[in-house]
N, C-alpha and C. Protein backbone atom coordinates (compact mmCIF):
# COMPACT_ATOMS: atom_id res chain seq x y z
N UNK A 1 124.34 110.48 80.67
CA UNK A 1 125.10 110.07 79.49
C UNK A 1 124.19 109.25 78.58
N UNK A 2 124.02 109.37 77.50
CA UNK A 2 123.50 108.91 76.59
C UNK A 2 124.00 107.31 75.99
N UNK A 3 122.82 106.54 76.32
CA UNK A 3 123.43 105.11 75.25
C UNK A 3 123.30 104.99 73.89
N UNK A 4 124.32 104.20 73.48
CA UNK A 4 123.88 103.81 71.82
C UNK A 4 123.23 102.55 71.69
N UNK A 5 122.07 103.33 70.71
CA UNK A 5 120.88 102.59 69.89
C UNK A 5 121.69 101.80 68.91
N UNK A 6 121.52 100.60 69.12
CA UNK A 6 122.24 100.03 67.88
C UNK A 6 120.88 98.70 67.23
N UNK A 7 121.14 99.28 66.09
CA UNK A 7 120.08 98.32 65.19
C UNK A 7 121.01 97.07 64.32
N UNK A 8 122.24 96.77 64.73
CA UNK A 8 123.16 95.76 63.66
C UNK A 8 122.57 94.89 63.61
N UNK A 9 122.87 93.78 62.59
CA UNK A 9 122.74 92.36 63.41
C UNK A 9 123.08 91.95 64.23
N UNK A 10 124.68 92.17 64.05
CA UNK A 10 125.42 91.33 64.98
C UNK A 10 125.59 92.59 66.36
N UNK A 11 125.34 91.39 67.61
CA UNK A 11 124.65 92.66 68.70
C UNK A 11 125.86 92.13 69.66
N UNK A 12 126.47 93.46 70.36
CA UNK A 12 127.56 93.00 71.15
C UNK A 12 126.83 92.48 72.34
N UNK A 13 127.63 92.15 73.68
CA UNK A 13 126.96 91.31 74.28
C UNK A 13 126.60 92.37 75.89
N UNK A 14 125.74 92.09 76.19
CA UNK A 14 125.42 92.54 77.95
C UNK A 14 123.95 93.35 77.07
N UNK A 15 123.57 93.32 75.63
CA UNK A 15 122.39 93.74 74.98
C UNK A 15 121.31 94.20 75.34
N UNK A 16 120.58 95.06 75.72
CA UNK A 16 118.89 95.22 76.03
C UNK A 16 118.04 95.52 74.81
N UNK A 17 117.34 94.42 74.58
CA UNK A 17 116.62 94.59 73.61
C UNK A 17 115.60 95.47 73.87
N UNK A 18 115.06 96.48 73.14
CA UNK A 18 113.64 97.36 73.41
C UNK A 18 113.19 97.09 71.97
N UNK A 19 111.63 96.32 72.08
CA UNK A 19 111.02 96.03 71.52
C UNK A 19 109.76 97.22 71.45
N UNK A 20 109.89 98.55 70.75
CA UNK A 20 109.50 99.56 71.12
C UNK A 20 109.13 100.22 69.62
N UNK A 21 107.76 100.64 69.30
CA UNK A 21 107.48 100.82 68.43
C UNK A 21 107.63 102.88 68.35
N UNK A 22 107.28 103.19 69.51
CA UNK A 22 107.55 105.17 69.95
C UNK A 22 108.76 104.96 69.48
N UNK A 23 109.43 105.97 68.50
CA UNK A 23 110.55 106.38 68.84
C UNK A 23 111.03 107.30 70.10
N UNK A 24 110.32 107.85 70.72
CA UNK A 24 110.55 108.78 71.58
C UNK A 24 110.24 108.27 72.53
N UNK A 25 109.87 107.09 73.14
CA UNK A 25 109.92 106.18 74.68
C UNK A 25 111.02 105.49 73.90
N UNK A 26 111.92 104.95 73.34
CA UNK A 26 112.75 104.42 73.12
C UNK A 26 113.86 105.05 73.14
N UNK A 27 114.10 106.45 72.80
CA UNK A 27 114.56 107.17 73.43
C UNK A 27 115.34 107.70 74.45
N UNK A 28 114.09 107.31 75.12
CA UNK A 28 113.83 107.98 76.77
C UNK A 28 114.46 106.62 77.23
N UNK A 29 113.72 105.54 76.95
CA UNK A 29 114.40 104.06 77.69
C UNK A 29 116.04 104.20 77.28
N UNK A 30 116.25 104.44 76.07
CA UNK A 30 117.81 104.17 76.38
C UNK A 30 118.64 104.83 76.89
N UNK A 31 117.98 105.93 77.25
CA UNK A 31 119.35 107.51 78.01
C UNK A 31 119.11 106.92 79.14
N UNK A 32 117.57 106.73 79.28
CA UNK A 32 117.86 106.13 81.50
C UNK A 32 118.41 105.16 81.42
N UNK A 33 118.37 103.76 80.89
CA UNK A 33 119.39 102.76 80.97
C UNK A 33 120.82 103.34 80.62
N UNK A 34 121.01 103.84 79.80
CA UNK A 34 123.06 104.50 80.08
C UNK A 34 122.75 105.20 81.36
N UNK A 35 122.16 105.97 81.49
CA UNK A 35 122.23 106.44 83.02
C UNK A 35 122.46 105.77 84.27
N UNK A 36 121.78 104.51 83.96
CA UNK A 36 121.64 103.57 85.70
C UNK A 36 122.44 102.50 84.90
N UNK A 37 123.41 102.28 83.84
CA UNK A 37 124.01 101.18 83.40
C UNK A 37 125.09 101.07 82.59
N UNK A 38 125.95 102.36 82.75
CA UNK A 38 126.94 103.08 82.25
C UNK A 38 127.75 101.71 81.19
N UNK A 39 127.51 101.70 80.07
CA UNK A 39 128.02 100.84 78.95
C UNK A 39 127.57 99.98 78.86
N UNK A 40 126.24 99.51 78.85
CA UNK A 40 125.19 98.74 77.90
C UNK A 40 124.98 99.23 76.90
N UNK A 41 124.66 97.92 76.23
CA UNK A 41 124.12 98.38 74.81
C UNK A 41 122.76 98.34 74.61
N UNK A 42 122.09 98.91 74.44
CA UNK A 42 120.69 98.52 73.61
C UNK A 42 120.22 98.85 72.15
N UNK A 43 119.37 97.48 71.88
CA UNK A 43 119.41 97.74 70.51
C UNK A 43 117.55 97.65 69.98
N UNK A 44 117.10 98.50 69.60
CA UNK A 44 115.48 99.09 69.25
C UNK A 44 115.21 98.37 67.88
N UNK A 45 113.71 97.53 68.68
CA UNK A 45 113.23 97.23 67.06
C UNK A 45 111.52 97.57 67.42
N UNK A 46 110.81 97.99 66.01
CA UNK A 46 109.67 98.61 65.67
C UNK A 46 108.91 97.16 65.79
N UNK A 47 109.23 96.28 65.70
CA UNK A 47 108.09 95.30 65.18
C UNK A 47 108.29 94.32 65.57
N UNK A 48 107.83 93.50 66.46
CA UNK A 48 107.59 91.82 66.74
C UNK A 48 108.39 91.31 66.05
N UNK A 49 107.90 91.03 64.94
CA UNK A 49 109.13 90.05 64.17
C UNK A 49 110.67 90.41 64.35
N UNK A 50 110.65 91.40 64.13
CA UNK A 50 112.45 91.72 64.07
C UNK A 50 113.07 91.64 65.45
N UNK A 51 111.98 92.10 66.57
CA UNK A 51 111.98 91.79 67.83
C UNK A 51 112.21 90.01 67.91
N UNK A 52 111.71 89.34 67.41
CA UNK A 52 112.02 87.74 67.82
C UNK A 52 113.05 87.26 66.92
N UNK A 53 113.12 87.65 65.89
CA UNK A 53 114.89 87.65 65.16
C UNK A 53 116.11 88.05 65.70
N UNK A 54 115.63 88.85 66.65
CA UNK A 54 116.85 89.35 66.97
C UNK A 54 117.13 88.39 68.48
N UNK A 55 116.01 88.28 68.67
CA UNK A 55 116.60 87.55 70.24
C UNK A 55 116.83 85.93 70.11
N UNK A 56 116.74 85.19 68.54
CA UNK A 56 116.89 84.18 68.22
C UNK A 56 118.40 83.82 68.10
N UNK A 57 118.66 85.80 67.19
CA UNK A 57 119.97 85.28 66.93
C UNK A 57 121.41 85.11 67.49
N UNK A 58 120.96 85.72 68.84
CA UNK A 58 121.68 86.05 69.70
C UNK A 58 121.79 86.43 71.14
N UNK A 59 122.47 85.76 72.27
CA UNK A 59 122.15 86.11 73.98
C UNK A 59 121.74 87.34 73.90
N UNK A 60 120.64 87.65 74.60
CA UNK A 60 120.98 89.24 74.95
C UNK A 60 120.75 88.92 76.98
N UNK A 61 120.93 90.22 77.03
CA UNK A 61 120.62 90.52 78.90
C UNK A 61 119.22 90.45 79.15
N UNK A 62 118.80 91.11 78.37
CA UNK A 62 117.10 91.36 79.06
C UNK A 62 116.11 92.02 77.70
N UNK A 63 115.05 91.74 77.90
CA UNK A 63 113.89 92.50 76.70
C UNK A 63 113.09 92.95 77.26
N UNK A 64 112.99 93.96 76.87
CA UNK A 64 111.71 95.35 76.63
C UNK A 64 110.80 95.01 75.78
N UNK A 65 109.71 94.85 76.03
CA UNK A 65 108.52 94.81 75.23
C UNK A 65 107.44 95.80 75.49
N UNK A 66 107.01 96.49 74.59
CA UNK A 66 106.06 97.77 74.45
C UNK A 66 104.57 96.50 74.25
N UNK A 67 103.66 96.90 75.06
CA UNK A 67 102.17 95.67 74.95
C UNK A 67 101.90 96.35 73.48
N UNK A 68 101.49 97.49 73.10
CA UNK A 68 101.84 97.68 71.54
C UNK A 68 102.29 97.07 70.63
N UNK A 69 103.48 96.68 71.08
CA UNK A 69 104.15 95.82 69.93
C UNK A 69 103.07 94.43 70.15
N UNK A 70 102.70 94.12 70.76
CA UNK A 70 101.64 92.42 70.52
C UNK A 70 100.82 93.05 69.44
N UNK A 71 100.04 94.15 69.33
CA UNK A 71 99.35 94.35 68.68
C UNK A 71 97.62 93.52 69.38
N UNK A 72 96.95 92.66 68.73
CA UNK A 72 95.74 92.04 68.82
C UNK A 72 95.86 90.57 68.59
N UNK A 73 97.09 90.15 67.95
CA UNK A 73 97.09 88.63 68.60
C UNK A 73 97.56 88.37 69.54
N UNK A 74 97.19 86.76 70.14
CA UNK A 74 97.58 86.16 71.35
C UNK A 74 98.93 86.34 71.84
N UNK A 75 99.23 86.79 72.92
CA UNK A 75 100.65 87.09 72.93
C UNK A 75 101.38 86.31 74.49
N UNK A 76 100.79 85.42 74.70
CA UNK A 76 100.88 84.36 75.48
C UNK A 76 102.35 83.95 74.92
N UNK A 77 102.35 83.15 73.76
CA UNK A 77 103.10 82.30 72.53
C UNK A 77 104.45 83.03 72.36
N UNK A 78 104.24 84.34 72.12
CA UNK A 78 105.43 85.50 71.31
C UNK A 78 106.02 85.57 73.01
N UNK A 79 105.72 86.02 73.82
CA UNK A 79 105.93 86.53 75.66
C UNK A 79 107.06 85.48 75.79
N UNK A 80 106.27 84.32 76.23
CA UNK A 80 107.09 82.97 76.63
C UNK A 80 108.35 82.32 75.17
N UNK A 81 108.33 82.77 73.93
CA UNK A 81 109.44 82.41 73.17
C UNK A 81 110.50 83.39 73.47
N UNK A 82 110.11 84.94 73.90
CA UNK A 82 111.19 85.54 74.27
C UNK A 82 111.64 85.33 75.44
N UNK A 83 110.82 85.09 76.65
CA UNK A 83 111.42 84.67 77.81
C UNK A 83 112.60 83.50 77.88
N UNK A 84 112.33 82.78 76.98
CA UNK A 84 113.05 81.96 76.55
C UNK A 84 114.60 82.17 75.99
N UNK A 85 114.55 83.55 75.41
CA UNK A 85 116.22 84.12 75.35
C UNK A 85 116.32 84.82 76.51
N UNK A 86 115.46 85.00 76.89
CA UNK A 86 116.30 86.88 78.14
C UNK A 86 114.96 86.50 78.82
N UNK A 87 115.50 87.22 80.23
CA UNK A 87 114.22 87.89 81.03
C UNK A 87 113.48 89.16 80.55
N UNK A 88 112.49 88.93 80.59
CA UNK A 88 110.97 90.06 79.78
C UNK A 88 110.58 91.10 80.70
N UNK A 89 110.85 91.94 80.04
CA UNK A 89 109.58 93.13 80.95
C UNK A 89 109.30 93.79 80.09
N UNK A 90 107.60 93.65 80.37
CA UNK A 90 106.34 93.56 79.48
C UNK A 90 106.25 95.12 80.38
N UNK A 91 105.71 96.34 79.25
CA UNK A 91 105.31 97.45 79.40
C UNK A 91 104.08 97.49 78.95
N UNK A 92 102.71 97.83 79.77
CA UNK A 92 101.36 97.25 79.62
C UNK A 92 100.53 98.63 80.26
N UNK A 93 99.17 98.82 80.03
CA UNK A 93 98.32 99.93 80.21
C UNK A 93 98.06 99.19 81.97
N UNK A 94 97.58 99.65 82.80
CA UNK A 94 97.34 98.87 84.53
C UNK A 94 96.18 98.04 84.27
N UNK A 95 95.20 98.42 82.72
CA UNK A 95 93.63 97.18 82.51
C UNK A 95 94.07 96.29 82.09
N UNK A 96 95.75 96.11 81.44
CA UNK A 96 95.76 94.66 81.59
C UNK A 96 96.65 94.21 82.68
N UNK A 97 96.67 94.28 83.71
CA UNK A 97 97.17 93.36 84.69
C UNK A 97 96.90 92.21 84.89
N UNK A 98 95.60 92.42 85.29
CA UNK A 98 94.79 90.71 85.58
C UNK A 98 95.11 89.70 84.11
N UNK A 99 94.91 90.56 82.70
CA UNK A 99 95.01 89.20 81.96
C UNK A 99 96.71 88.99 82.26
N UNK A 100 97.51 89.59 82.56
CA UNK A 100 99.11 89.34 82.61
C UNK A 100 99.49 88.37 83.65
N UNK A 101 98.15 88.37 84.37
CA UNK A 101 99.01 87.80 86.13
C UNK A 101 99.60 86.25 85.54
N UNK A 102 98.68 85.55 84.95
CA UNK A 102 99.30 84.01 85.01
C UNK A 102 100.82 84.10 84.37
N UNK A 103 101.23 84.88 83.03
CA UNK A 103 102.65 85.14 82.98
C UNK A 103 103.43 85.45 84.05
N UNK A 104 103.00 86.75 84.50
CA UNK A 104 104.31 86.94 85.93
C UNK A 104 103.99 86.01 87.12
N UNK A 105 103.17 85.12 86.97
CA UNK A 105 102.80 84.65 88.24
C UNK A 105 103.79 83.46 87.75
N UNK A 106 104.25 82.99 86.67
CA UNK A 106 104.74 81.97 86.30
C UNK A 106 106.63 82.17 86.20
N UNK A 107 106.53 83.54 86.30
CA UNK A 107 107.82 83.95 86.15
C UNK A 107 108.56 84.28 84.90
N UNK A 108 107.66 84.07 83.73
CA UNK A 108 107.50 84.60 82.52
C UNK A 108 108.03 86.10 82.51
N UNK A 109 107.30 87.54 82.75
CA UNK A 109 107.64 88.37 82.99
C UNK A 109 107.65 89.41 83.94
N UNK A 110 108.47 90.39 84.02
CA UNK A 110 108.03 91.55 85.05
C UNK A 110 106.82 92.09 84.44
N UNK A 111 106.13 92.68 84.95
CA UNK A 111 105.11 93.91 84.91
C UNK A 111 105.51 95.13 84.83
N UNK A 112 105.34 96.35 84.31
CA UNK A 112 105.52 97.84 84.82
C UNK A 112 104.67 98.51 83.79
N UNK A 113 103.20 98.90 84.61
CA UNK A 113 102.46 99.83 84.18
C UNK A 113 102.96 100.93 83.43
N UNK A 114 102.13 101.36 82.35
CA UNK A 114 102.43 102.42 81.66
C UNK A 114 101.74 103.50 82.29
N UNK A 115 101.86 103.97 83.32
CA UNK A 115 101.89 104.80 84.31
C UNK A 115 102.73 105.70 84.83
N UNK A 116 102.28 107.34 84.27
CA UNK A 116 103.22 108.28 85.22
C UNK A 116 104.40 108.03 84.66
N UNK A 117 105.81 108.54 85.12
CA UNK A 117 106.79 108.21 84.76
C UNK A 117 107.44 106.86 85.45
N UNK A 118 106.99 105.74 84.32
CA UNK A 118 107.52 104.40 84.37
C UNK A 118 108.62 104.42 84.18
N UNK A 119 109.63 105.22 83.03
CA UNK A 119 110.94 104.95 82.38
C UNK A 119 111.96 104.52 83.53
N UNK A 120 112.13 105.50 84.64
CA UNK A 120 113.12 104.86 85.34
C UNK A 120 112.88 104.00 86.03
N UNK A 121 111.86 103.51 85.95
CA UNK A 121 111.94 102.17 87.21
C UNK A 121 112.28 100.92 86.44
N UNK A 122 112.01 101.02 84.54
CA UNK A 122 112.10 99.89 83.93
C UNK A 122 114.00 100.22 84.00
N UNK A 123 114.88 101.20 83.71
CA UNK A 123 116.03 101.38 83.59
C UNK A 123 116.65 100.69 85.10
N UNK A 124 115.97 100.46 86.14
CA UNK A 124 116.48 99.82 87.49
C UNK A 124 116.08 98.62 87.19
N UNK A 125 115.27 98.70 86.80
CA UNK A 125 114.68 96.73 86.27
C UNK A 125 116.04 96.19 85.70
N UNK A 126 116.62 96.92 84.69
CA UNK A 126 117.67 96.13 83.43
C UNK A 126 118.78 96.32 84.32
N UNK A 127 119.02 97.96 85.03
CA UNK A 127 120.32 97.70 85.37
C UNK A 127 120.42 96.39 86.78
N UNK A 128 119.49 95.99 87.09
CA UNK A 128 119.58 95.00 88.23
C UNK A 128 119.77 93.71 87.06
N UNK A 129 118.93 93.29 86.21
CA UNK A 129 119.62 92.19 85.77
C UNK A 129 120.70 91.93 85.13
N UNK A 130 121.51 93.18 84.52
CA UNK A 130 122.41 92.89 84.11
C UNK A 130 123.35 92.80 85.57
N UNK A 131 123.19 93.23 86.06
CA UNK A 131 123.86 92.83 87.75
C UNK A 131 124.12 91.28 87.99
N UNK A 132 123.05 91.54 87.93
CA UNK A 132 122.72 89.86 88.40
C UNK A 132 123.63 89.27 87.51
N UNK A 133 123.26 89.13 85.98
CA UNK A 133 123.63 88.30 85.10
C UNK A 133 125.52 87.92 85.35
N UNK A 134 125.80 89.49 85.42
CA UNK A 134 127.46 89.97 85.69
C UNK A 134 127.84 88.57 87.24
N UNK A 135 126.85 88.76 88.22
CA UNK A 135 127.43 88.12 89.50
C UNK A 135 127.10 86.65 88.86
N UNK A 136 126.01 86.50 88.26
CA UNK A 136 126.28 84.66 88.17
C UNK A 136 127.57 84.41 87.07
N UNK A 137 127.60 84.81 86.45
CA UNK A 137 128.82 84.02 85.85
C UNK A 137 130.49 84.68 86.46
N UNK A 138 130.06 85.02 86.64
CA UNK A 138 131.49 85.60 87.83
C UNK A 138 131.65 84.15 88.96
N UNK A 139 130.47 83.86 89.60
CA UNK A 139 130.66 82.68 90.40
C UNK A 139 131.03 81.25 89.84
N UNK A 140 130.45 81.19 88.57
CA UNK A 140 131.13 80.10 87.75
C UNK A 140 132.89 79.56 87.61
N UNK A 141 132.57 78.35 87.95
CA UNK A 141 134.44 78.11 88.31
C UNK A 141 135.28 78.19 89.28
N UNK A 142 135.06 79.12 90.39
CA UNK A 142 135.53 79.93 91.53
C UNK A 142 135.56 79.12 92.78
N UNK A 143 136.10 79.00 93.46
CA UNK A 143 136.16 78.56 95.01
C UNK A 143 134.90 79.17 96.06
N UNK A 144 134.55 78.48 97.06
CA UNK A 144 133.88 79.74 97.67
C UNK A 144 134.12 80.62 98.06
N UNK A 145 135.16 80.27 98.45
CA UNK A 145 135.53 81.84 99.33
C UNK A 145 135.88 83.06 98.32
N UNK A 146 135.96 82.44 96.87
CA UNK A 146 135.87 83.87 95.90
C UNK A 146 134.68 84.27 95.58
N UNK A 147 133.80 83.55 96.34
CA UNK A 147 131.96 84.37 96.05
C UNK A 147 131.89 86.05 96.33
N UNK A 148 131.19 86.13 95.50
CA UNK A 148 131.17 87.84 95.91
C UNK A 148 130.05 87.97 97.34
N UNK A 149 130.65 88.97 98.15
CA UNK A 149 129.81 89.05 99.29
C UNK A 149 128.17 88.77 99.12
N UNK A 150 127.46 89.29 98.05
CA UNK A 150 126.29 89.45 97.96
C UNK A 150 125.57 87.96 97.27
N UNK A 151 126.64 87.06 97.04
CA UNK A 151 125.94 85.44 96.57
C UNK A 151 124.50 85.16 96.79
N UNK A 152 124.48 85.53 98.05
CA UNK A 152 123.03 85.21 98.89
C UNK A 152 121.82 85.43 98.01
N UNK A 153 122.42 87.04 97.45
CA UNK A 153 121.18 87.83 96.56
C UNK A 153 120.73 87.02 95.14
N UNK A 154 121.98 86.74 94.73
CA UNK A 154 122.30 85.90 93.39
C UNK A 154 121.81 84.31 93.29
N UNK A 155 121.89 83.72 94.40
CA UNK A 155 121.44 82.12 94.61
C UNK A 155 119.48 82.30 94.44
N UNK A 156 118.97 83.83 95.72
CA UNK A 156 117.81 84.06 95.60
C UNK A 156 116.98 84.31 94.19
N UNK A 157 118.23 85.07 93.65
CA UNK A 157 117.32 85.29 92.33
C UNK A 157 116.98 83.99 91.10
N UNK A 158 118.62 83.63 90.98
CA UNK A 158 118.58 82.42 90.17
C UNK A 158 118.06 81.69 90.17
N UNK A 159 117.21 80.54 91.74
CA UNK A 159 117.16 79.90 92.01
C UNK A 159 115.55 79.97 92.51
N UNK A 160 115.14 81.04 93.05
CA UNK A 160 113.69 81.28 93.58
C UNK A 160 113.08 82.54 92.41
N UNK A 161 113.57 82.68 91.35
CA UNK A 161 112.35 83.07 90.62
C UNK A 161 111.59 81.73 89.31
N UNK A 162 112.46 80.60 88.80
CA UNK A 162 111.75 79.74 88.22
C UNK A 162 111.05 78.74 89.23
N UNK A 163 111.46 78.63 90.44
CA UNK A 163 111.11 78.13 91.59
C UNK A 163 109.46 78.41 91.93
N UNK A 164 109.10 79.80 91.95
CA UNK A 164 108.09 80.47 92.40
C UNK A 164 107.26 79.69 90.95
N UNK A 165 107.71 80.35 89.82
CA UNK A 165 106.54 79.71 88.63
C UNK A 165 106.44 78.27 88.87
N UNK A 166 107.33 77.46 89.47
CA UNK A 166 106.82 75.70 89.73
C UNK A 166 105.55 76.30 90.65
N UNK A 167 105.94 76.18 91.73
CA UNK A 167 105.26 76.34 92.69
C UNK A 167 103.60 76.95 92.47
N UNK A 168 103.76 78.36 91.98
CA UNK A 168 102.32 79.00 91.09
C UNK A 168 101.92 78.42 90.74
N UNK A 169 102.40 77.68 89.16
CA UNK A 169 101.67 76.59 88.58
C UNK A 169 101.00 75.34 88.78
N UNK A 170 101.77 74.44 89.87
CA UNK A 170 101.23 73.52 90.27
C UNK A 170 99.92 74.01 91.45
N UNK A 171 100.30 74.79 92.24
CA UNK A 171 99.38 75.04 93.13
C UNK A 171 97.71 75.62 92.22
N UNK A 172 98.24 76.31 91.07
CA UNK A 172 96.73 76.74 90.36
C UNK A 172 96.48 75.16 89.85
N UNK A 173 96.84 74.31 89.27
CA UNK A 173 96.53 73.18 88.96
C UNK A 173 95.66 72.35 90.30
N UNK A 174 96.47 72.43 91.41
CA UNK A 174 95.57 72.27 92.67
C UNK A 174 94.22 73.10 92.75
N UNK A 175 94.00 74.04 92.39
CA UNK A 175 92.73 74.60 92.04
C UNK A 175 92.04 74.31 91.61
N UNK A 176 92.26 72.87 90.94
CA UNK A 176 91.17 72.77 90.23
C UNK A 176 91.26 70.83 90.20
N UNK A 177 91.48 70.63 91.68
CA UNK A 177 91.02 69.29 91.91
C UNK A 177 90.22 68.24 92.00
N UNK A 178 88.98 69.30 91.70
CA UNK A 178 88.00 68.16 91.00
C UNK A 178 88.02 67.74 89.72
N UNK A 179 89.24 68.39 89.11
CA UNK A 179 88.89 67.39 88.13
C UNK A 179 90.27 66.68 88.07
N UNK A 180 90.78 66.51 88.93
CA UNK A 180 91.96 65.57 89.14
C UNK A 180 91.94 64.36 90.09
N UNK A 181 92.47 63.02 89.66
CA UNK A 181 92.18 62.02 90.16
C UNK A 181 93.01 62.30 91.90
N UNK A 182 92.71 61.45 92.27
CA UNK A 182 93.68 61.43 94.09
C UNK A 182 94.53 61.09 94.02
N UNK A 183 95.51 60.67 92.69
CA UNK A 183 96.77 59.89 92.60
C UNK A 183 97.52 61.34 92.12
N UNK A 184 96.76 62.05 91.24
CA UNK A 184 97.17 62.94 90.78
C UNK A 184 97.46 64.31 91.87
N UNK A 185 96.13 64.49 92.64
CA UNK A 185 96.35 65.48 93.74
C UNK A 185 97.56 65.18 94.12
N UNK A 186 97.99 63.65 94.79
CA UNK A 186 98.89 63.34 95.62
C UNK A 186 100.20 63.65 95.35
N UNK A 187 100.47 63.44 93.70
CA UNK A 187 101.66 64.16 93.22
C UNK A 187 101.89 65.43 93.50
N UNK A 188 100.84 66.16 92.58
CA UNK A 188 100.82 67.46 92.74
C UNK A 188 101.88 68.05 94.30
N UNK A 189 100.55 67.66 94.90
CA UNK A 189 100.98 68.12 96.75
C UNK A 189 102.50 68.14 96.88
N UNK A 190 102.83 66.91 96.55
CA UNK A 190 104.04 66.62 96.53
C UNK A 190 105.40 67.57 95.97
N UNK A 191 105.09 68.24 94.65
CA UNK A 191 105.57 68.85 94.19
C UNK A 191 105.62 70.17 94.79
N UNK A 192 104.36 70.70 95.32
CA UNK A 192 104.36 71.70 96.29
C UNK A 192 105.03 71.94 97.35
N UNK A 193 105.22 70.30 97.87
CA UNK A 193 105.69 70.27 99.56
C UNK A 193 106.82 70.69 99.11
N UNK A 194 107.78 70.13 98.05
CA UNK A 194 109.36 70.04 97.77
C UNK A 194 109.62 71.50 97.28
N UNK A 195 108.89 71.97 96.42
CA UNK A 195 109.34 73.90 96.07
C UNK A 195 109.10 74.29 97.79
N UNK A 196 108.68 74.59 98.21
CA UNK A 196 108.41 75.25 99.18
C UNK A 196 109.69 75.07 100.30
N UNK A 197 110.05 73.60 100.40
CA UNK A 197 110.86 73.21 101.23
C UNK A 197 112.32 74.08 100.82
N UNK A 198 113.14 73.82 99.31
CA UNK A 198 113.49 74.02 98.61
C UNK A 198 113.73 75.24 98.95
N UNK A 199 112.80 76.18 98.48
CA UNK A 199 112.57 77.84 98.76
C UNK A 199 113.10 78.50 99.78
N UNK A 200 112.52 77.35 101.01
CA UNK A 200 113.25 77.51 102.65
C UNK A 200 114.63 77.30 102.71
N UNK A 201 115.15 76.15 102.17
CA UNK A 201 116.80 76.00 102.30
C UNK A 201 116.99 77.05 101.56
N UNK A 202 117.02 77.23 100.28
CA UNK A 202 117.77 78.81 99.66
C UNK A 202 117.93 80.01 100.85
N UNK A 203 116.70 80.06 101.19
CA UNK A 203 116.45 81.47 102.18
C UNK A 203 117.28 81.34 103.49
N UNK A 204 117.16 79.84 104.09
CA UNK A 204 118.19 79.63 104.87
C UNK A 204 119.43 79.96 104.81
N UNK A 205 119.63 79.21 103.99
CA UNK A 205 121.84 79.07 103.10
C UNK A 205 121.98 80.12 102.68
N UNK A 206 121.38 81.40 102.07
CA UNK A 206 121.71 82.86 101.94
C UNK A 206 121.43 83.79 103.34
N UNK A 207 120.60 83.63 104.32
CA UNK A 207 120.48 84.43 105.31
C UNK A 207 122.14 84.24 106.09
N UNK A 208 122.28 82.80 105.99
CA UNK A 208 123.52 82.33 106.82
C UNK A 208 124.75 82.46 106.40
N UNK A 209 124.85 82.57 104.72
CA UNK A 209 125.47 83.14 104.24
C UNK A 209 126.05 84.99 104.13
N UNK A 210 125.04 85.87 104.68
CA UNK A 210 124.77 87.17 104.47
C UNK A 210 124.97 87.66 105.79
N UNK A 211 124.87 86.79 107.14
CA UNK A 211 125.31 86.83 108.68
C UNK A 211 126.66 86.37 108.39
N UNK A 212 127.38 85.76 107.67
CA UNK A 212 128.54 85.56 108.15
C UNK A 212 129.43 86.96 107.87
N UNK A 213 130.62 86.92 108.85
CA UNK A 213 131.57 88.05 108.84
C UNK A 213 132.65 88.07 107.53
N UNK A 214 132.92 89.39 107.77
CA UNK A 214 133.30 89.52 106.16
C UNK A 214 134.44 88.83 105.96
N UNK A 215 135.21 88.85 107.14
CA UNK A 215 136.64 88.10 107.20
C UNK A 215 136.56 86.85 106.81
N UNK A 216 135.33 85.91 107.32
CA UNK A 216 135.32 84.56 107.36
C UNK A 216 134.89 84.30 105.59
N UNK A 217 134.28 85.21 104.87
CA UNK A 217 134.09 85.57 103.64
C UNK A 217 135.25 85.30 102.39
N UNK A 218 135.85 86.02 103.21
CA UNK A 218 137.12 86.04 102.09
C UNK A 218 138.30 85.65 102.39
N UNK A 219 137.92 84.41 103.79
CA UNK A 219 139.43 83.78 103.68
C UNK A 219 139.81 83.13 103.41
């Protein structure tokens, strides 16, 4: 089934932005997303700018970015202001990986090589976050026992993907302890010990959560 491309301003909501300069991978991205996401919207823009207008002016679910659309400036700056409305997935040639890693290593964005047929794996990318997005605010307000069975998955994501960019970041900062005083290491460490710990209770409280019986779930 085919989705609608919508270019309005005003953008209804559960949105995938594709920041996509091809008309014809844009296309292709929006029939596989209606396919794996039966009534999303997505809405296609040619150019950076209209691409960061649009996600200024309004929530969306998630953004598509074509590495094309950066063009040849720094795109460090433009990456992290959109991450900043939606979760990013950056569509990139596989030679730039390495310069990408400190973004996804930070939790900035997904990755997915422009390799082979990429389209559907980015259309499982969106339809999982709009998943996601759907289960966290569903849990908002609710008792526990109205958690949806799969919480576990939802606490992991919410909670251990800005988690991981603490953690990345400080630990590359540990990398480079000579030029940091011993008061400073000592923090640092510190900050490390607590994500990590942190990381463990989540993984705990959802494993134990995900063993319990379904009955005890929903009574």
């Amino acid at each position: 089934m085919d989705i609608a491309v919508k270019t309005a301003v005003i953008l209804p909501e559960r949105t995938t932005l594709l920041g996509v300069a091809d008309e014809v991978l844009a296309q292709r991205l929006s029939r596989e997303i209606g396919r794996f996401a039966p009534g999303a919207s997505v809405a296609v823009f040619a150019t950076l700018r209209e691409l960061r207008e649009a996600a200024g002016r309004a929530p969306s679910e998630a953004i598509v970015i074509d590495f094309n659309l950066l063009g040849m400036a720094p795109f460090f700056e433009p990456i992290r202001e959109l991450r900043a409305a939606a979760p990013v997935i950056l569509l990139a040639p596989l030679e730039q990986q390495a310069a990408l890693a400190p973004l996804v290593g930070a939790g900035d964005v997904e990755f997915v090589a422009r390799l082979g047929d990429f389209v559907p794996l980015v259309a499982a990318l969106i339809e999982r976050k709009l998943r996601w997005a759907e289960m966290s605010k569903s849990v908002l307000g609710v008792s526990w026992t109205e958690f949806p069975d799969d919480i576990g998955s939802v606490f992991r994501h919410e909670i251990n993907n800005p988690l991981t960019g603490i953690l990345g970041n400080a630990e590359l900062v540990l990398a480079h302890h000579d030029r940091l005083t011993s008061l400073d290491i000592q923090r640092l460490q510190i900050v490390v010990d607590l994500a990590v710990r942190l990381r463990e209770t989540i993984r705990r409280l959802s494993d134990t959560w995900q063993n319990q019986p379904h009955s005890v779930k929903s009574a």
